[in-house]
PDB file of N, CA and C in Angstrom:
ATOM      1  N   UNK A   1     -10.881 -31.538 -39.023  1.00  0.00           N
ATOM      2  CA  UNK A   1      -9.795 -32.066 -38.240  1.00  0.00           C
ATOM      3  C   UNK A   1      -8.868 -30.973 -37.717  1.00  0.00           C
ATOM      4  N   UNK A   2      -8.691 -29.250 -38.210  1.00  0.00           N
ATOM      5  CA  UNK A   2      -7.272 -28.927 -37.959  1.00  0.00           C
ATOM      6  C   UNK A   2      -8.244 -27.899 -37.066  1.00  0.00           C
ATOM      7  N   UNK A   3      -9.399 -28.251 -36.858  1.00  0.00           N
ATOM      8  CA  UNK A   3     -10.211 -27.521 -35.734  1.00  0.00           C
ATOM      9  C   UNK A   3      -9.791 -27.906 -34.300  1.00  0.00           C
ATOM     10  N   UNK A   4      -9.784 -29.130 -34.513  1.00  0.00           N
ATOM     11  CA  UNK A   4      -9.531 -29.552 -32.977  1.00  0.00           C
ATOM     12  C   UNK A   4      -8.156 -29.464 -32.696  1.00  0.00           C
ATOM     13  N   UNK A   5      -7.117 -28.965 -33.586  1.00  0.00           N
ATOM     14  CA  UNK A   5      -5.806 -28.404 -32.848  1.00  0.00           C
ATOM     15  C   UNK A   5      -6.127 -26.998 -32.793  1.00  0.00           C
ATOM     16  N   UNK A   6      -6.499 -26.250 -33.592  1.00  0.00           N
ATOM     17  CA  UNK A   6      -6.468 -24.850 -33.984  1.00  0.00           C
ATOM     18  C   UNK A   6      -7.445 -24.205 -32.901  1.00  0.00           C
ATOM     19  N   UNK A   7      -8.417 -24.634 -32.203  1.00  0.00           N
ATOM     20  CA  UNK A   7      -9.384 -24.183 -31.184  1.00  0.00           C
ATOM     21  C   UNK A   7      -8.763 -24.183 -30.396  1.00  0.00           C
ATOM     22  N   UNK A   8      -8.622 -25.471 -29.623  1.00  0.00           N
ATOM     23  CA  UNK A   8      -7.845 -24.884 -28.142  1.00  0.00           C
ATOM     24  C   UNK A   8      -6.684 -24.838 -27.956  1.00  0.00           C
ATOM     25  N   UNK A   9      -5.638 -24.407 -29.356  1.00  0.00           N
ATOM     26  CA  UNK A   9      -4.659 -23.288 -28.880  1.00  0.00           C
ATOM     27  C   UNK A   9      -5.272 -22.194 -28.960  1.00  0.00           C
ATOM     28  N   UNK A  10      -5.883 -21.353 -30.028  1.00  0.00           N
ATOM     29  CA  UNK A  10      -7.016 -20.626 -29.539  1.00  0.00           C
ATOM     30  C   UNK A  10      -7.037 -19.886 -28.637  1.00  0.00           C
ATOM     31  N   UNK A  11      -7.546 -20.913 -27.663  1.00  0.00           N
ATOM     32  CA  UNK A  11      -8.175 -20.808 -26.416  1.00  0.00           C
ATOM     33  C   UNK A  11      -7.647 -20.444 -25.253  1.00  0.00           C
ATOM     34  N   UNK A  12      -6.218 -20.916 -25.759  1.00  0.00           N
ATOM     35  CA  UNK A  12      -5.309 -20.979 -24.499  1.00  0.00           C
ATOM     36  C   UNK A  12      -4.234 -19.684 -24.655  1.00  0.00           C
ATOM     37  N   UNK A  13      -4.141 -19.547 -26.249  1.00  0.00           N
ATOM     38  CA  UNK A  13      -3.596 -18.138 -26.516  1.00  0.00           C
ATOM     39  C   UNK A  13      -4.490 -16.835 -25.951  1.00  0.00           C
ATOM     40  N   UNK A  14      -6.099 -16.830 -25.470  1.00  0.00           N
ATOM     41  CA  UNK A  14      -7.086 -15.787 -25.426  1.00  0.00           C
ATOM     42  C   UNK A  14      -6.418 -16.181 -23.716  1.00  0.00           C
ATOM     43  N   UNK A  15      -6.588 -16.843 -23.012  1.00  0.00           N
ATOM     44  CA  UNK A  15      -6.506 -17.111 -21.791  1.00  0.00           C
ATOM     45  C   UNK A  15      -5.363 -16.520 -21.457  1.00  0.00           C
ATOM     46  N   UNK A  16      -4.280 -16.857 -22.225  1.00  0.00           N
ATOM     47  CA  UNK A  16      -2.751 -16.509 -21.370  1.00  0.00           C
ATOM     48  C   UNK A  16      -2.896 -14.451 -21.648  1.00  0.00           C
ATOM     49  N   UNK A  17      -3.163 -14.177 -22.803  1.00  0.00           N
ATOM     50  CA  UNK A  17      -3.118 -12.870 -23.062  1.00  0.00           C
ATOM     51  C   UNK A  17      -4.361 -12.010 -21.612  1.00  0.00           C
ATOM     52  N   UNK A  18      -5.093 -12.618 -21.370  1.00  0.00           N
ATOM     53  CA  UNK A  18      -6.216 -11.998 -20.305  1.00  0.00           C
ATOM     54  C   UNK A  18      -5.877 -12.186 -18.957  1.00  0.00           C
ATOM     55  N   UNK A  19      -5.033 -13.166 -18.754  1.00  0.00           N
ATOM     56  CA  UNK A  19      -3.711 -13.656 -17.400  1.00  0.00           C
ATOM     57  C   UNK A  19      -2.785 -12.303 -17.555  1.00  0.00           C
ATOM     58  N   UNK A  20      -2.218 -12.129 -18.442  1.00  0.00           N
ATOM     59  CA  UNK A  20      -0.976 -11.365 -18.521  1.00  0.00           C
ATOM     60  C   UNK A  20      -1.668  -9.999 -18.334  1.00  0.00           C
ATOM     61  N   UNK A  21      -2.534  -9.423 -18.897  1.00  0.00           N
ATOM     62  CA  UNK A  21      -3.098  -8.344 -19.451  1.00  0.00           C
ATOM     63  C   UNK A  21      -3.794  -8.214 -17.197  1.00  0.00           C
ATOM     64  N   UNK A  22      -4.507  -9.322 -16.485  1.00  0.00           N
ATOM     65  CA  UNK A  22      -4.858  -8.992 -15.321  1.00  0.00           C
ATOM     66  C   UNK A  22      -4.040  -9.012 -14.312  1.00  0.00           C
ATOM     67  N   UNK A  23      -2.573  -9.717 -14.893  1.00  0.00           N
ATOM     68  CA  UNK A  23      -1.372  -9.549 -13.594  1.00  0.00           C
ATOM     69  C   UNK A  23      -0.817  -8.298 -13.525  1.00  0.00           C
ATOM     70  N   UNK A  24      -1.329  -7.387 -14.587  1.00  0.00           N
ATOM     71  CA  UNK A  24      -0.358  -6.230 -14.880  1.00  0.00           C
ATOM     72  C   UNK A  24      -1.123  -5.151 -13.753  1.00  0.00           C
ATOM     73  N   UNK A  25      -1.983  -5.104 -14.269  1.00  0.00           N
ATOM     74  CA  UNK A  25      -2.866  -4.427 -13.302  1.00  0.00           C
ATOM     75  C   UNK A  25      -2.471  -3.669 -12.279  1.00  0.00           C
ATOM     76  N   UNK A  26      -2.517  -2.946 -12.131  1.00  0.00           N
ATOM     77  CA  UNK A  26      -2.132  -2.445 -10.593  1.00  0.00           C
ATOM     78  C   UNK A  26      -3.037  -0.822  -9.873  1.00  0.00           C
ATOM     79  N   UNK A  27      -3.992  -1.451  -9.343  1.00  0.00           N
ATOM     80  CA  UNK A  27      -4.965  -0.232  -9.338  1.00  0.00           C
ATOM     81  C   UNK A  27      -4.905   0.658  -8.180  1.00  0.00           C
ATOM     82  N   UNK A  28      -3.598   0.909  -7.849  1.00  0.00           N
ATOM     83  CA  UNK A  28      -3.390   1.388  -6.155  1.00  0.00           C
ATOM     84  C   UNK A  28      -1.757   1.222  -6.183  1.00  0.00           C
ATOM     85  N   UNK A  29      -1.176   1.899  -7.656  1.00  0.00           N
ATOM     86  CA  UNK A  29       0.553   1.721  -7.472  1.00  0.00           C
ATOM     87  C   UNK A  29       0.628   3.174  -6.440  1.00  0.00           C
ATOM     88  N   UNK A  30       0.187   3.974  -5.897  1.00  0.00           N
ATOM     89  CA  UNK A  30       0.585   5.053  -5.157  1.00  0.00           C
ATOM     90  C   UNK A  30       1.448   4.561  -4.118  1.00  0.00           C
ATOM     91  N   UNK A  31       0.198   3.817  -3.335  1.00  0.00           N
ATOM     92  CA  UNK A  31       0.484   3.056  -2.317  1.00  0.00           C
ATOM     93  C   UNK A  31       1.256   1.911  -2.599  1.00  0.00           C
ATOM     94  N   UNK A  32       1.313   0.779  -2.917  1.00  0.00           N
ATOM     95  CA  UNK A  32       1.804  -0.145  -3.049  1.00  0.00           C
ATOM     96  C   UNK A  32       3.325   0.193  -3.464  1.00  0.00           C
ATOM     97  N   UNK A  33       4.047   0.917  -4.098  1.00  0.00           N
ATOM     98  CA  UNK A  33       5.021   0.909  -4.169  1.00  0.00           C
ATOM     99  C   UNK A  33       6.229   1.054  -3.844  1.00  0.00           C
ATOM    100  N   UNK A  34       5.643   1.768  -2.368  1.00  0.00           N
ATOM    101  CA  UNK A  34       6.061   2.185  -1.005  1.00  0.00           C
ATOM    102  C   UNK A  34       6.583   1.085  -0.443  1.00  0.00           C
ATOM    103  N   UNK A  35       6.001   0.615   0.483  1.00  0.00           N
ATOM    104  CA  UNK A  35       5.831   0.081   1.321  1.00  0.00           C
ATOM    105  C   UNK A  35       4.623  -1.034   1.670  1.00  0.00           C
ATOM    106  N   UNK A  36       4.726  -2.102   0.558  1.00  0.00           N
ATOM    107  CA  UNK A  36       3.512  -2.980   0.784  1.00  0.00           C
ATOM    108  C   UNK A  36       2.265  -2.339   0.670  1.00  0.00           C
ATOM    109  N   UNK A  37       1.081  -3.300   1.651  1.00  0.00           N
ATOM    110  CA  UNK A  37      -0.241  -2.178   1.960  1.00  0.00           C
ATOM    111  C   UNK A  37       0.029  -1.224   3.416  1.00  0.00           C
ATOM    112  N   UNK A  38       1.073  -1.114   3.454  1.00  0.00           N
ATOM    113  CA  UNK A  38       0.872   0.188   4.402  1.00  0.00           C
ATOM    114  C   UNK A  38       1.152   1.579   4.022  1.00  0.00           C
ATOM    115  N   UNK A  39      -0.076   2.448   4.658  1.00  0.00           N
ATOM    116  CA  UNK A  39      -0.176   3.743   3.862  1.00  0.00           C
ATOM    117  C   UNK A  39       0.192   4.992   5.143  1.00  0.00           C
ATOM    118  N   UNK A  40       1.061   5.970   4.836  1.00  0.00           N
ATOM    119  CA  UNK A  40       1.422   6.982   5.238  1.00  0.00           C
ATOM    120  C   UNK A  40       0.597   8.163   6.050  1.00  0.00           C
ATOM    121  N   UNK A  41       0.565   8.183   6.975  1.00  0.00           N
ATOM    122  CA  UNK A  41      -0.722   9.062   7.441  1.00  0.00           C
ATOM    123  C   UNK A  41       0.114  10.568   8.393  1.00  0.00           C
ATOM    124  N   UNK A  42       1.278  10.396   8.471  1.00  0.00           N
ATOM    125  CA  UNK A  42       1.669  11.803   8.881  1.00  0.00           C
ATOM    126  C   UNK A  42       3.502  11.308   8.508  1.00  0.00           C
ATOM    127  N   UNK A  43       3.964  12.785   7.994  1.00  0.00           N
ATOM    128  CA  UNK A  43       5.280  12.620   7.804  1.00  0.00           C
ATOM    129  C   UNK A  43       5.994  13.803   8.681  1.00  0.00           C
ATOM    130  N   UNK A  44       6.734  13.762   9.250  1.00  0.00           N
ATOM    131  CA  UNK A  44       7.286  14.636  10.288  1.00  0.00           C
ATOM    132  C   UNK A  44       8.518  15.083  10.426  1.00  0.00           C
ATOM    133  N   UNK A  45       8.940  16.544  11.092  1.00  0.00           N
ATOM    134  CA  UNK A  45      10.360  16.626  10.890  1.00  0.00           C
ATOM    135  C   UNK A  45      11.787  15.774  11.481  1.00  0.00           C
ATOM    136  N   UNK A  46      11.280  15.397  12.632  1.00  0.00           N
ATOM    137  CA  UNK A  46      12.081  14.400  13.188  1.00  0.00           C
ATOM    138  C   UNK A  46      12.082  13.046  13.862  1.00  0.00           C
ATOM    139  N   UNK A  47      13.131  12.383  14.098  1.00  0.00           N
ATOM    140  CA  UNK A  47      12.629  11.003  14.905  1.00  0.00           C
ATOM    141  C   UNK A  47      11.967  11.143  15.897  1.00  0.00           C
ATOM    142  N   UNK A  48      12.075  12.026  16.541  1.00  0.00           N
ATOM    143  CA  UNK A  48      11.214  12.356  17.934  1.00  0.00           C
ATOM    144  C   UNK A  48       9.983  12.754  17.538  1.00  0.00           C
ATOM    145  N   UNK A  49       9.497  13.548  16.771  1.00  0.00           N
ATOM    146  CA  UNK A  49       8.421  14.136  16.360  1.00  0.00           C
ATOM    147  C   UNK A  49       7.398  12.938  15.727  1.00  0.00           C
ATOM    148  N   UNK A  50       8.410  11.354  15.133  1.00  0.00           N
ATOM    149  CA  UNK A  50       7.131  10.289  14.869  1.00  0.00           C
ATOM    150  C   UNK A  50       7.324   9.592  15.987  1.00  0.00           C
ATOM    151  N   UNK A  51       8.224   9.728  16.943  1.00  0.00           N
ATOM    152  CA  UNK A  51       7.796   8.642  18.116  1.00  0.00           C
ATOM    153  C   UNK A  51       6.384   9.056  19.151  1.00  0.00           C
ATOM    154  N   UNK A  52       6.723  10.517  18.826  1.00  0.00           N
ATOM    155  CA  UNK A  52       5.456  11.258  19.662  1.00  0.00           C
ATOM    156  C   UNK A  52       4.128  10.636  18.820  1.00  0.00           C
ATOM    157  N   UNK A  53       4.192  10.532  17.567  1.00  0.00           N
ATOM    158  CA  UNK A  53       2.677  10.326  17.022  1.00  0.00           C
ATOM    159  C   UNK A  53       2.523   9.210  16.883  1.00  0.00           C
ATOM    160  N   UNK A  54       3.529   7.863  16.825  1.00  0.00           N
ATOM    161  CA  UNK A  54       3.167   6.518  17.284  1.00  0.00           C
ATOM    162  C   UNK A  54       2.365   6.209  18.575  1.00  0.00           C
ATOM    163  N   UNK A  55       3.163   6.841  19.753  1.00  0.00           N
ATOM    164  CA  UNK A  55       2.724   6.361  21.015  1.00  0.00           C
ATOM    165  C   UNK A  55       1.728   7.277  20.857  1.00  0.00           C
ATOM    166  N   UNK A  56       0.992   8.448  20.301  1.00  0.00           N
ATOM    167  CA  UNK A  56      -0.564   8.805  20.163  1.00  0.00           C
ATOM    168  C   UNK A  56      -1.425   7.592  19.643  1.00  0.00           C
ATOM    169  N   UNK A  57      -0.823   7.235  18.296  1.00  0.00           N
ATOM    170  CA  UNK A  57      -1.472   6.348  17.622  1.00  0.00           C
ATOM    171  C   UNK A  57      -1.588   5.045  18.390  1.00  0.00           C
ATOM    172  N   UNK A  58      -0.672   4.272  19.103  1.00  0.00           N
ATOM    173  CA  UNK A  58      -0.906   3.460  20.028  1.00  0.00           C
ATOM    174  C   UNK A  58      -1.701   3.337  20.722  1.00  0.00           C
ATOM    175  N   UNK A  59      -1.830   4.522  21.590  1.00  0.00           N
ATOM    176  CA  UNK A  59      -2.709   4.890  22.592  1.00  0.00           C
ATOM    177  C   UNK A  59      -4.151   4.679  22.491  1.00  0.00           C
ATOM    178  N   UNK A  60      -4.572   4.292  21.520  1.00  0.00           N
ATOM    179  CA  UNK A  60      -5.698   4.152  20.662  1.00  0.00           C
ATOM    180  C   UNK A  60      -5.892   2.516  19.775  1.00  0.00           C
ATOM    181  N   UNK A  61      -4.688   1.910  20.035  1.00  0.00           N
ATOM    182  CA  UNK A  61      -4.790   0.740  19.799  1.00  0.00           C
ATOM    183  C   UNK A  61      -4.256   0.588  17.689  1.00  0.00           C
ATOM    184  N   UNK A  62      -3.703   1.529  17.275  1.00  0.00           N
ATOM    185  CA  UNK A  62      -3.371   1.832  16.305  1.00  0.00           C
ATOM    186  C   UNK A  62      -1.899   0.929  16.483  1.00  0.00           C
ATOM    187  N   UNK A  63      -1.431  -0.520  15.082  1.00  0.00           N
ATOM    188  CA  UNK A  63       0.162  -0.058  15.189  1.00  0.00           C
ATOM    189  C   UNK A  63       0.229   0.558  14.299  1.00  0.00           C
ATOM    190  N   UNK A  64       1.869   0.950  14.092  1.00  0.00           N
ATOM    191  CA  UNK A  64       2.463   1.494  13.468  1.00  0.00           C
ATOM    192  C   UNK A  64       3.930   1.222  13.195  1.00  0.00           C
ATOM    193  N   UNK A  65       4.354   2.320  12.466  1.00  0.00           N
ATOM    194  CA  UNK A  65       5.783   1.676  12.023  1.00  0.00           C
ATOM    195  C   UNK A  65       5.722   3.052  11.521  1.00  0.00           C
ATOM    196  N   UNK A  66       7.722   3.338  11.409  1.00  0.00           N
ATOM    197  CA  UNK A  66       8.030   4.740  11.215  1.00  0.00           C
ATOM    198  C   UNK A  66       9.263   4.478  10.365  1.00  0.00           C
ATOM    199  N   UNK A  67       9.214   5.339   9.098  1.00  0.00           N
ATOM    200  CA  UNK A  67      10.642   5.046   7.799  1.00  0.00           C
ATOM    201  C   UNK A  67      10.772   6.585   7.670  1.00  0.00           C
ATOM    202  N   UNK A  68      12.198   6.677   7.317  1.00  0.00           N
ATOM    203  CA  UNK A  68      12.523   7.704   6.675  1.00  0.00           C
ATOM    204  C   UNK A  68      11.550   8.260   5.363  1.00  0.00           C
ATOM    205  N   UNK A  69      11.223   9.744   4.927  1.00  0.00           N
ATOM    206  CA  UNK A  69      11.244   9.703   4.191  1.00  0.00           C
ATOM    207  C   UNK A  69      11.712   9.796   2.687  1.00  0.00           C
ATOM    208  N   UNK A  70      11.317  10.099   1.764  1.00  0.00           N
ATOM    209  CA  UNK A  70      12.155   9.822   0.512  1.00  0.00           C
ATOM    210  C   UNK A  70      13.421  11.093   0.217  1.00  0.00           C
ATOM    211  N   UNK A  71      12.889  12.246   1.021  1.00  0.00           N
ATOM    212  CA  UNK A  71      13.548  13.472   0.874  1.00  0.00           C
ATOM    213  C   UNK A  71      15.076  13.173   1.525  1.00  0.00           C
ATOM    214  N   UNK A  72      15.058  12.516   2.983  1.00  0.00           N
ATOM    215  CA  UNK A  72      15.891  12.036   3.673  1.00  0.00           C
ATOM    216  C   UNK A  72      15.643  12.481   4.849  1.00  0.00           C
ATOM    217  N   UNK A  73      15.635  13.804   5.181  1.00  0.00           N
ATOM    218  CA  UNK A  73      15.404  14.648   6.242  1.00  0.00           C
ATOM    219  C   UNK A  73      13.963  14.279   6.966  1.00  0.00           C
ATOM    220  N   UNK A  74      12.747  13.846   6.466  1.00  0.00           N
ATOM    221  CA  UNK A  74      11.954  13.709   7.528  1.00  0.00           C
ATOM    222  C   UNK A  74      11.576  12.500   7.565  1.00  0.00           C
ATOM    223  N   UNK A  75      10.370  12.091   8.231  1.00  0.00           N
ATOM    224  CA  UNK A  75      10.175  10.946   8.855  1.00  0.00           C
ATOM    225  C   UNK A  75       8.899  10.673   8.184  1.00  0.00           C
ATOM    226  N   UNK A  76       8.113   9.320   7.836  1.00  0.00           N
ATOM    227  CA  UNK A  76       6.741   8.882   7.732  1.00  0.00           C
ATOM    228  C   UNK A  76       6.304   7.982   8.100  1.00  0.00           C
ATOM    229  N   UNK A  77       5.177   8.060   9.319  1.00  0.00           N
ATOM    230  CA  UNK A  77       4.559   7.124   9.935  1.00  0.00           C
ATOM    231  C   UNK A  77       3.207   6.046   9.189  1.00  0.00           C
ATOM    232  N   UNK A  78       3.544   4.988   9.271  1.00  0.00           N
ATOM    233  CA  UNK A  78       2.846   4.203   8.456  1.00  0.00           C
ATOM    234  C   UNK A  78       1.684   3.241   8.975  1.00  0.00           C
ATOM    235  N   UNK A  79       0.666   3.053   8.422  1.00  0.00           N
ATOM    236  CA  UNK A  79      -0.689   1.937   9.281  1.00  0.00           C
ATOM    237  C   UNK A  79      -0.804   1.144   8.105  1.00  0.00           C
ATOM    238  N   UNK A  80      -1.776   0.139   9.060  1.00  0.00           N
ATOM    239  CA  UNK A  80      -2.332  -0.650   7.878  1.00  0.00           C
ATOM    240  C   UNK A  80      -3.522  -0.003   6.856  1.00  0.00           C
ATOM    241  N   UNK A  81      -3.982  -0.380   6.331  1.00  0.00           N
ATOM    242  CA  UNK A  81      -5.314   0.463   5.762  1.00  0.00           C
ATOM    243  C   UNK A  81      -6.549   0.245   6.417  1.00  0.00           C
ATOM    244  N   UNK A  82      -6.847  -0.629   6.895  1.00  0.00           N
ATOM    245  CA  UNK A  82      -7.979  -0.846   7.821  1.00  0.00           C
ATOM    246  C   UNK A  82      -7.947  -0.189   8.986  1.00  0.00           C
ATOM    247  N   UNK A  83      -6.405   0.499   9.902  1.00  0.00           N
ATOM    248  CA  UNK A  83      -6.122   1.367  10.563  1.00  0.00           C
ATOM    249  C   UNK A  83      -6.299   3.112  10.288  1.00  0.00           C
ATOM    250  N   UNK A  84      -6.329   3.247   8.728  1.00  0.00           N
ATOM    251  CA  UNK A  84      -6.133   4.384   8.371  1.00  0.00           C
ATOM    252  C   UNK A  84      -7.151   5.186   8.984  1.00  0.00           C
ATOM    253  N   UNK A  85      -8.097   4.986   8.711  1.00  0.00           N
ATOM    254  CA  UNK A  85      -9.022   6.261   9.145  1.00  0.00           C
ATOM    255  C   UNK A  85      -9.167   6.591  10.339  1.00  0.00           C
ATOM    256  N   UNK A  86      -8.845   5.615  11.056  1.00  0.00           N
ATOM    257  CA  UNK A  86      -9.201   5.984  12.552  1.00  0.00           C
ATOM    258  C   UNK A  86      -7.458   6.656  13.007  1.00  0.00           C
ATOM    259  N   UNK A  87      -6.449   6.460  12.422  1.00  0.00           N
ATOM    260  CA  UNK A  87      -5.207   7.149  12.502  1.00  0.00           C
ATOM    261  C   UNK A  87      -5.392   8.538  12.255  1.00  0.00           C
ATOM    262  N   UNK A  88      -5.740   8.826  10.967  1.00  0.00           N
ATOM    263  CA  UNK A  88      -5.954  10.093  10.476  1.00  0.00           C
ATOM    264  C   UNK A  88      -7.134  11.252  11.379  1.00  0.00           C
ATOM    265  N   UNK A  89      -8.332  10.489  11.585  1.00  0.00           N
ATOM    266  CA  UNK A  89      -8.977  11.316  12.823  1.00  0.00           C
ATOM    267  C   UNK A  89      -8.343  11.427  13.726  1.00  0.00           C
ATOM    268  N   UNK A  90      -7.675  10.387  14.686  1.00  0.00           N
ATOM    269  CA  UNK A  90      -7.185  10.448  15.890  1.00  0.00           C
ATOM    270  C   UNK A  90      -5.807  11.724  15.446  1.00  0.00           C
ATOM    271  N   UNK A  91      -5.334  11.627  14.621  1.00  0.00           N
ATOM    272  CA  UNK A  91      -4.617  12.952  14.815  1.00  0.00           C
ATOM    273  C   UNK A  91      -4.738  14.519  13.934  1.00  0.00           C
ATOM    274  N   UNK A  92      -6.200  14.149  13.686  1.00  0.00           N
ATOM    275  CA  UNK A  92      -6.538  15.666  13.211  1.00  0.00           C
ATOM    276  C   UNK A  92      -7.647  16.071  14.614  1.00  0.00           C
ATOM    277  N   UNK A  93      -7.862  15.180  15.720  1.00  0.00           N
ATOM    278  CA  UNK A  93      -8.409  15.437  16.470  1.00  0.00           C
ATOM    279  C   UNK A  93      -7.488  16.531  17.590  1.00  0.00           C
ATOM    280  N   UNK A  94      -6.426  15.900  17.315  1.00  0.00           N
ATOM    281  CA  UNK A  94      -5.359  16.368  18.274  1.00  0.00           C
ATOM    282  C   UNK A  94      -4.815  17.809  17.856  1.00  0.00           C
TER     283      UNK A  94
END
């Protein structure tokens, strides 16, 4: 009889601990802690210097988006990740 209480709390104690233990997770805090999933592909000395590499990146059908960075003084231009690679060639091409 004290099976059928004692099992599926059990059960539900193994469950909540493997919930908690997979929300924690975080296999990509580099990125993510930034700025959502958007990842950094050139940081620059000035506002002018990321408007120049947006409208490159545009030009190409890339968006983008441009934040300060953490230092204060420069700038970092940001894509989605499915944008990234073709960001990063398009301006090591250049």
């Amino acid at each position: 009889m004290a099976y059928t209480l004692f099992v599926p709390l059990g059960v539900i104690g193994v469950l909540a601990v493997v919930l908690w233990w997979a929300s924690n997770l975080d296999t990509d805090k580099a990125h993510r802690k930034e700025y959502g999933l958007l990842r950094s592909v050139a940081t620059v000395p000035s506002a002018t210097a990321a408007r120049i590499v947006e409208e490159r990146l545009r030009s190409v059908g890339v968006p983008t988006t441009t934040v300060p960075a953490e230092d204060g003084e420069h700038w970092r231009v940001l894509v989605f990740p499915t944008d990234q690679d073709v960001a990063v060639r398009t301006l090591l091409r250049d």
